[in-house]
Protein backbone atom coordinates (compact mmCIF):
# COMPACT_ATOMS: atom_id res chain seq x y z
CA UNK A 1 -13.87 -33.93 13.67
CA UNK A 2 -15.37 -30.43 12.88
CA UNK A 3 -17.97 -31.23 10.13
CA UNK A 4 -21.41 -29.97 11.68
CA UNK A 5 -19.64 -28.92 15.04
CA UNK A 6 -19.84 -25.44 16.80
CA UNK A 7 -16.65 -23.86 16.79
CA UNK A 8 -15.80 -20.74 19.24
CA UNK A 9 -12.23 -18.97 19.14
CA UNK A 10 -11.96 -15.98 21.67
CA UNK A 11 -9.58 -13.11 20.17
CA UNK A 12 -10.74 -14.41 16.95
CA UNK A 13 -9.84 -11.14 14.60
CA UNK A 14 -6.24 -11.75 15.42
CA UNK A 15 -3.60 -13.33 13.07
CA UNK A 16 -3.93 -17.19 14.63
CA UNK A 17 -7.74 -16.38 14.59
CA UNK A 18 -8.37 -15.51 10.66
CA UNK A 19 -6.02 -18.08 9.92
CA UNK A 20 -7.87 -21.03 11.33
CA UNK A 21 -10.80 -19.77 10.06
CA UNK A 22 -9.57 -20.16 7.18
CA UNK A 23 -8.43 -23.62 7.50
CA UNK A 24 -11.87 -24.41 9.51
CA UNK A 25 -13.73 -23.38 6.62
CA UNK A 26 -11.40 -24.70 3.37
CA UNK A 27 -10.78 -28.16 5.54
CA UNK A 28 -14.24 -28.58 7.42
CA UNK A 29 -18.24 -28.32 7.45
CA UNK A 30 -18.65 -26.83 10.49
CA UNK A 31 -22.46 -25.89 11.61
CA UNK A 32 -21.23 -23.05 13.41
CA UNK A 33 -17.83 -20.57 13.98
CA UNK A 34 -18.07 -18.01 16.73
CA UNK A 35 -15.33 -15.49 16.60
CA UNK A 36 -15.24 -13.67 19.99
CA UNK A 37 -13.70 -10.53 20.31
CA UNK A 38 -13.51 -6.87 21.69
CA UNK A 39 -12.82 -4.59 18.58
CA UNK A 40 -15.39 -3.93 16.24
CA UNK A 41 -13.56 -2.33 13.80
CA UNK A 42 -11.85 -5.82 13.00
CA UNK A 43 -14.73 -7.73 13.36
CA UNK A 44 -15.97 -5.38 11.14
CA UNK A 45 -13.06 -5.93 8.89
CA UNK A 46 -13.13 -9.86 8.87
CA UNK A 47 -16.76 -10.09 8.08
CA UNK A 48 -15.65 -8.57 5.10
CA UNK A 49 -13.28 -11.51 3.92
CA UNK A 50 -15.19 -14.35 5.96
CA UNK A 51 -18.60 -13.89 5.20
CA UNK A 52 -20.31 -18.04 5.03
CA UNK A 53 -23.27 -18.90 6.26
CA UNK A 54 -21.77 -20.53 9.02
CA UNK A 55 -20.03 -17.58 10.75
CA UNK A 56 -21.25 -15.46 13.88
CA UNK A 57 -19.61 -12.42 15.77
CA UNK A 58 -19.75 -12.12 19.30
CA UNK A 59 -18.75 -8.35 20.51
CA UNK A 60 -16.99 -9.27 24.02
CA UNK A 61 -14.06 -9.35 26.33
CA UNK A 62 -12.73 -12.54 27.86
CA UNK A 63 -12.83 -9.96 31.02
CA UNK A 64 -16.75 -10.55 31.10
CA UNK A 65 -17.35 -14.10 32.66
CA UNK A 66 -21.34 -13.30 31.56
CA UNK A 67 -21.20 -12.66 27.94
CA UNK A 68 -18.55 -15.56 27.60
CA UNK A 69 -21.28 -17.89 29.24
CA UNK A 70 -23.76 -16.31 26.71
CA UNK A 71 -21.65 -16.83 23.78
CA UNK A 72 -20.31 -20.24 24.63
CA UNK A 73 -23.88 -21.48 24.72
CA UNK A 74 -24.05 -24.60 22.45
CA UNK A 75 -20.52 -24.59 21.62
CA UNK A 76 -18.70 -27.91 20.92
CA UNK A 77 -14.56 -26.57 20.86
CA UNK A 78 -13.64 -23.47 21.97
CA UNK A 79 -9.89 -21.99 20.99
CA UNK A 80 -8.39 -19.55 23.45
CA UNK A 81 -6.65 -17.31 21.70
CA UNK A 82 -7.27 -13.83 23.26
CA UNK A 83 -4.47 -12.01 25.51
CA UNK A 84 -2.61 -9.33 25.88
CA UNK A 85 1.18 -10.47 24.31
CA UNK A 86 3.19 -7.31 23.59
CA UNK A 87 5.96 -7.59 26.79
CA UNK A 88 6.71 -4.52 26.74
CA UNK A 89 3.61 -3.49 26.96
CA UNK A 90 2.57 -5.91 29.70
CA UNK A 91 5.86 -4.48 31.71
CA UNK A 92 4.33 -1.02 31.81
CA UNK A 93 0.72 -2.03 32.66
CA UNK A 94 0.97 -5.24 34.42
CA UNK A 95 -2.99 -5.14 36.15
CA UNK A 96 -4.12 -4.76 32.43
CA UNK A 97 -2.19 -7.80 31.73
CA UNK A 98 -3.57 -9.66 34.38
CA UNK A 99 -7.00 -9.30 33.87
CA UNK A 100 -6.93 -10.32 30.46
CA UNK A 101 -4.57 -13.25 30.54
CA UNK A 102 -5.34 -14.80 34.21
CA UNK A 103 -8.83 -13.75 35.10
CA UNK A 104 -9.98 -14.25 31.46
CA UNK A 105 -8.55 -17.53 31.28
CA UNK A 106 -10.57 -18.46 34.50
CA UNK A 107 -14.03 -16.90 32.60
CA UNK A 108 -13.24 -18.99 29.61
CA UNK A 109 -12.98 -22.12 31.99
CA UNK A 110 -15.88 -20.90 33.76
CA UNK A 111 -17.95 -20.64 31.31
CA UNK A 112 -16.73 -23.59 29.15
CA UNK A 113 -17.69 -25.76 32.28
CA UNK A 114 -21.45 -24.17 32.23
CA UNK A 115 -22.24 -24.70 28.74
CA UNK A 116 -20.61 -28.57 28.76
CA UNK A 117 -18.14 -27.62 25.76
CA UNK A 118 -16.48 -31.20 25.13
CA UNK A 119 -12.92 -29.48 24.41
CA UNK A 120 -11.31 -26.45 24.88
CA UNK A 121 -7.42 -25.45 23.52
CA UNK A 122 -5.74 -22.83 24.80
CA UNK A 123 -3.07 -20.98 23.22
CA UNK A 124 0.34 -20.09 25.34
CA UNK A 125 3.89 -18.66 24.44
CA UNK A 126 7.71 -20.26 24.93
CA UNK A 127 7.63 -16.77 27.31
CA UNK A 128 5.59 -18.85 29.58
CA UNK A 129 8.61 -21.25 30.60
CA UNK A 130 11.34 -20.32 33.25
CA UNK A 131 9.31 -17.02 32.54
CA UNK A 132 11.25 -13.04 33.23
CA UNK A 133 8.30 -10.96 31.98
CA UNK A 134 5.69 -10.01 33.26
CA UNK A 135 3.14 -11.64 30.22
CA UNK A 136 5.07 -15.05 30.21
CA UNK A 137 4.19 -14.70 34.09
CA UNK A 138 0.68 -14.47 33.39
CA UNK A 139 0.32 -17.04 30.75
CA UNK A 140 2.01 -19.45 33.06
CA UNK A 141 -0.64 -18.94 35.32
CA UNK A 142 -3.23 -19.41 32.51
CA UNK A 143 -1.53 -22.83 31.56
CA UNK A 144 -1.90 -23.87 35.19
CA UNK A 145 -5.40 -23.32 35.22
CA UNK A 146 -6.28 -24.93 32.19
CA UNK A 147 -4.73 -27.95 33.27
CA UNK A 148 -6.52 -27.89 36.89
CA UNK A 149 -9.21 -27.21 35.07
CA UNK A 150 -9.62 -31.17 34.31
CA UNK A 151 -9.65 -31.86 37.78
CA UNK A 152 -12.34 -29.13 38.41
CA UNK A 153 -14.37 -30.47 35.48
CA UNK A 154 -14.91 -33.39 37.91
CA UNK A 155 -17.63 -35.44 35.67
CA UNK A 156 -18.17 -33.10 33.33
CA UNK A 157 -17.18 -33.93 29.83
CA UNK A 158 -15.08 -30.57 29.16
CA UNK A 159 -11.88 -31.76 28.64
CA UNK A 160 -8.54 -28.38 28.65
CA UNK A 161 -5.06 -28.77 27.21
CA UNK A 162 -2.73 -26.39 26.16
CA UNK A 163 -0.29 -25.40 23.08
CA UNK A 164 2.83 -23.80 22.96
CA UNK A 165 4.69 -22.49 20.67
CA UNK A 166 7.32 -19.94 19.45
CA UNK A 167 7.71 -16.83 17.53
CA UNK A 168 4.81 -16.51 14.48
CA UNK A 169 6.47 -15.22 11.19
CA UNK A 170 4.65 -12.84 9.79
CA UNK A 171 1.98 -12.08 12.89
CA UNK A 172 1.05 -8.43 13.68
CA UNK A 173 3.54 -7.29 16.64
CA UNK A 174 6.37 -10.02 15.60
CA UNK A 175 10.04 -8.96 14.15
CA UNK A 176 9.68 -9.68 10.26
CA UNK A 177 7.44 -7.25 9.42
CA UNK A 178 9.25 -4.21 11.58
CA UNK A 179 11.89 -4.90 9.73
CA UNK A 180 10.17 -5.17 6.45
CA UNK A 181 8.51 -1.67 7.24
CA UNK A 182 11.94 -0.09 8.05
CA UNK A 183 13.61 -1.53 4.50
CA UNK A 184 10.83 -0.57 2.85
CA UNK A 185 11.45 3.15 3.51
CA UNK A 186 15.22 2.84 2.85
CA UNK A 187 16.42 2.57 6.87
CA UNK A 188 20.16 3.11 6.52
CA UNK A 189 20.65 0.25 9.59
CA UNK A 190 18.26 -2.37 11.28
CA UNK A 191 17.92 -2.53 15.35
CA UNK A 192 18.88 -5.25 16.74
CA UNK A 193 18.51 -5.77 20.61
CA UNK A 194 21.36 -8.33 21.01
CA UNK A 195 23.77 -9.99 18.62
CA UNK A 196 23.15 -13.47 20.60
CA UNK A 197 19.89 -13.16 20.43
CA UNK A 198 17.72 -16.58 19.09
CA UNK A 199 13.97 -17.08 18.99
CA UNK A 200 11.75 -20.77 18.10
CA UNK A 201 10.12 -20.25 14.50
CA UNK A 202 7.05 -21.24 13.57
CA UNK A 203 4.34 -20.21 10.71
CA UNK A 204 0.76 -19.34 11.11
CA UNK A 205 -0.50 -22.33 8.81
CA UNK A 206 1.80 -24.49 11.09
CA UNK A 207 0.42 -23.50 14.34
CA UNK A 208 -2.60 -23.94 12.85
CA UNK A 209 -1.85 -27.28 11.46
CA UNK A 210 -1.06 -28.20 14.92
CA UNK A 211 -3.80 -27.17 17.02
CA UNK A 212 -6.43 -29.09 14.38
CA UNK A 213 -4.30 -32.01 15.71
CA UNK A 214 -3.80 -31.75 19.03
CA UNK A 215 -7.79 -31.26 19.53
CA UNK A 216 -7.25 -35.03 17.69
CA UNK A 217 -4.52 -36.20 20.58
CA UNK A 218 -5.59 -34.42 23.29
CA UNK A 219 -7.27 -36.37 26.51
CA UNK A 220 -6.92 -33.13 28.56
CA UNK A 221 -4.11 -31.80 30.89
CA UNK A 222 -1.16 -31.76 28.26
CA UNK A 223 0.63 -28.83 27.34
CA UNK A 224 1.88 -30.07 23.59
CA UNK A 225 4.55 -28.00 22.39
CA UNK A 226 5.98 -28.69 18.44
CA UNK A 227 9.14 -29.26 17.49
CA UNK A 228 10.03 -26.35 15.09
CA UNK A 229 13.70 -24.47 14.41
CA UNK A 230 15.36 -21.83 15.60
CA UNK A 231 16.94 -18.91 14.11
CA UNK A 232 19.53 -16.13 15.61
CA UNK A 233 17.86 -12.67 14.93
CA UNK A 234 21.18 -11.25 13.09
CA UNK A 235 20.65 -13.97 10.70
CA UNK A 236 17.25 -13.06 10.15
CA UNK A 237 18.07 -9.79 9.80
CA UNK A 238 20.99 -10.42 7.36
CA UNK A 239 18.36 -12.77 5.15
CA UNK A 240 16.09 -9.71 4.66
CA UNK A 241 18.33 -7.12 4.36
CA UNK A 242 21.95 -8.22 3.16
CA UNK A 243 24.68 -5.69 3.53
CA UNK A 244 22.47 -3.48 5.62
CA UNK A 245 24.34 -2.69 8.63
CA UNK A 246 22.94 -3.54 12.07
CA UNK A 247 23.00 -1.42 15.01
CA UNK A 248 22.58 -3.24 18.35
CA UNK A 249 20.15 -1.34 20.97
CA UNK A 250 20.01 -3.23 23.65
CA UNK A 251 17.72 -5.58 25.13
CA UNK A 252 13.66 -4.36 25.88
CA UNK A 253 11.91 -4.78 29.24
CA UNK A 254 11.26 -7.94 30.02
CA UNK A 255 12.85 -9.73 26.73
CA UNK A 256 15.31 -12.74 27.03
CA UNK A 257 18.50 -13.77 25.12
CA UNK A 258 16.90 -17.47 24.16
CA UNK A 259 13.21 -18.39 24.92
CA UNK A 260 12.73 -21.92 26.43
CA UNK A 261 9.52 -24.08 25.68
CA UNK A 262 10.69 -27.29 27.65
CA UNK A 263 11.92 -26.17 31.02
CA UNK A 264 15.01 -28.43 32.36
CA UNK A 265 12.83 -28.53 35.66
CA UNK A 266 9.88 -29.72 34.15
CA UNK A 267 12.11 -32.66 32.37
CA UNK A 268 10.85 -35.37 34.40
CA UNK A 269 7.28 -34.39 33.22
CA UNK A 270 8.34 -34.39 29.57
CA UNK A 271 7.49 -36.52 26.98
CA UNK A 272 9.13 -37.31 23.56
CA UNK A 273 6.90 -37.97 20.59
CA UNK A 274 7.58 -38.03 16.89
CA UNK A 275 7.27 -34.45 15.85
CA UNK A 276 6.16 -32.74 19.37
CA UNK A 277 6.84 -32.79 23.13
CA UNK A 278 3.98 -33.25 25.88
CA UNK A 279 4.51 -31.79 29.25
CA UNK A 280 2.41 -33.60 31.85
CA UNK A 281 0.14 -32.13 34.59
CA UNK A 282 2.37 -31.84 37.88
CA UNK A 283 -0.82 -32.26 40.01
CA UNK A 284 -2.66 -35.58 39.89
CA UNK A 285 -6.05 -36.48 38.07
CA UNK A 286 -8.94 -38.26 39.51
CA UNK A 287 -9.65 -40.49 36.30
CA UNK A 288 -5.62 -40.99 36.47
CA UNK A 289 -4.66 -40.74 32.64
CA UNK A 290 -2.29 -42.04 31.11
CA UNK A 291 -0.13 -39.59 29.11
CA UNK A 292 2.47 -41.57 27.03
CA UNK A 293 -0.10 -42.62 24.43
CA UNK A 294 -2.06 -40.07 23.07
CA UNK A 295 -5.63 -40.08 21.85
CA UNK A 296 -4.33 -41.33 18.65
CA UNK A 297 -2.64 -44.16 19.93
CA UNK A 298 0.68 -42.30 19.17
CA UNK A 299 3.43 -42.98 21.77
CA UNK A 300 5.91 -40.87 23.82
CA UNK A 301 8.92 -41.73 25.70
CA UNK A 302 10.20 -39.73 28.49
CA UNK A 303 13.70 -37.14 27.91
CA UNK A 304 16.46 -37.26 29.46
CA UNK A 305 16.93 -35.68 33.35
CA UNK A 306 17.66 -32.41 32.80
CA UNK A 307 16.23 -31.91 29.45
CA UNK A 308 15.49 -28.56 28.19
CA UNK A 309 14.26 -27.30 24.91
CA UNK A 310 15.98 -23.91 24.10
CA UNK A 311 16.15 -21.71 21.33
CA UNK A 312 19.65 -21.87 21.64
CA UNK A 313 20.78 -24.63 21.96
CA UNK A 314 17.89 -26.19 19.59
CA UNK A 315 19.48 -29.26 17.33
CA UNK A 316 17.02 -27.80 14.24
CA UNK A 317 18.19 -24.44 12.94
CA UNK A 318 16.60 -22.21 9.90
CA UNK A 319 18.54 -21.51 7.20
CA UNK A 320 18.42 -18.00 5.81
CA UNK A 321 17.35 -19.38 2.61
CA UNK A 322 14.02 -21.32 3.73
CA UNK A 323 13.31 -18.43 6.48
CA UNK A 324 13.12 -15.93 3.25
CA UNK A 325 10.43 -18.82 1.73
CA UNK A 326 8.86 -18.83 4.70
CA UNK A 327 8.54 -15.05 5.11
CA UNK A 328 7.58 -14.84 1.61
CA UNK A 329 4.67 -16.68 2.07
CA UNK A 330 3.64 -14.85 5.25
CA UNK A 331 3.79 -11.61 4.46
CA UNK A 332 4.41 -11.20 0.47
């Protein structure tokens, strides 16, 4: 569905960014990929590895509703991946936070909106259900105006949906590679904020992988989220450095012991498919759609009252033994 389309992705130096890129280019023809971002230095950077014909670079902040407008001119998909995500971080500078994950979703929408752009993905964070921190606040709020956003669109044909997912192994910011820092210069013990502690897993070509095909399910509204395992972060930690002792430090502003995607109040919203969940809009839609088949014609059957998909208590768990595959392939 992307040969000889326009392709925009705002934060597009980041991990999720390069990555579909990548696939964009290996999988697709596109006419056009716009990566949107603020730092030059890593524009600068990925120019050097992603150089086709095809590819443009848009300095710009998802801050500035007028350059977004200029750069989404003639644009066919646009993926939102630009925020700020590091919670402690967003703890200690919450109006930063803010303008970048609210008031730059609502310029993306904006400007999607002006310049037609048939569909537009935007990427969230399990931290955005039942969320304590300040980011998962704000990307709540972001996933709430995406999915107004179909309503806004009136008759329009920009269509919005959202994706969420968990923890990325290998990304920049993420656990693995701390840890693989600290054993690489010999740390004597690993920090580890709680001994309970469990986070979703997922992998950057599997995020990916999913995106491409929720653009393919999507009719607008949905926030999919993937079924994917879990892991308890003293097992991870035991995987990638056995016999090194771990010293628990407590847990950081803002961070919680399991991270939800599926909230248990949000169950009768929820729909099961084969390999993903769908969490319907809780506002009604003027062209009244029907969520439990997809685009595809796949179909989803509603959970259980009370259903909630945790890390903990997650029925698909990661063994230490495919995590260190996974991480292997992530990060080397």
């Amino acid at each position: 569905m992307f040969d000889d389309q326009s392709i925009m992705i705002t934060g597009g130096t980041g991990s999720f960014g390069k990555e579909y890129t990548r696939t964009l280019l290996a999988q697709y023809r596109p006419k056009k990929i716009v990566i949107f971002s603020r730092d030059e230095l890593k524009q600068y950077e990925m120019q050097q590895e992603f150089d086709h014909k095809c590819m443009r670079y848009f300095i710009g902040d998802v801050r500035d509703g007028e350059r977004l407008k200029m750069a989404m001119n003639g644009i066919d998909y646009v993926i939102h991946a630009a925020a700020l995500k590091h919670v402690p971080v967003a703890e200690y500078n919450p109006m930063e936070c803010i303008k970048t994950n609210i008031n730059g979703a609502e310029n993306v929408i904006q400007a999607a909106l002006e310049n037609n752009v048939r569909k537009v993905m935007a990427l969230s964070t399990d931290k955005a259900a039942n969320p304590v921190n300040l980011y998962g606040a704000t990307k709540l709020a972001s996933d709430k105006l995406f999915v107004a956003a179909n309503n806004v669109a009136g008759n329009k044909p920009t269509r919005f949906s959202v994706v969420r997912y968990g923890n990325v192994i290998g990304s920049r910011g993420s656990v693995v590679p701390f840890f693989k820092r600290l054993i690489e210069k010999g740390a004597d013990h690993l920090p580890i904020t709680h001994p309970d502690m469990t986070r979703f897993m997922i992998t950057l070509p599997q995020g990916v992988a999913f995106v491409l095909k929720n653009f393919e399910r999507m009719q607008g509204g949905e926030i999919f989220v993937p079924k994917i395992p879990s892991m308890k972060i003293t097992e991870l930690a035991s995987a990638m450095a056995p016999g090194v002792p771990q010293n628990v430090v407590g847990i950081r502003p803002g961070e919680k012991m399991h991270e939800i995607m599926c909230p248990a109040d949000d169950s009768h919203l929820t729909l099961e498919f084969n390999d993903h969940y769908v969490i319907t809009p809780t506002i009604q839609f003027s062209n009244k759609t029907e969520f439990g088949v997809n685009a595809l014609g796949e179909i989803g059957k509603p959970v259980t009252t009370g259903f909630e998909y945790n890390s903990g208590t997650n029925e698909q768990w990661l063994s230490p033994e495919a995590f260190l595959k996974l991480a292997d392939q992530c990060i080397g």
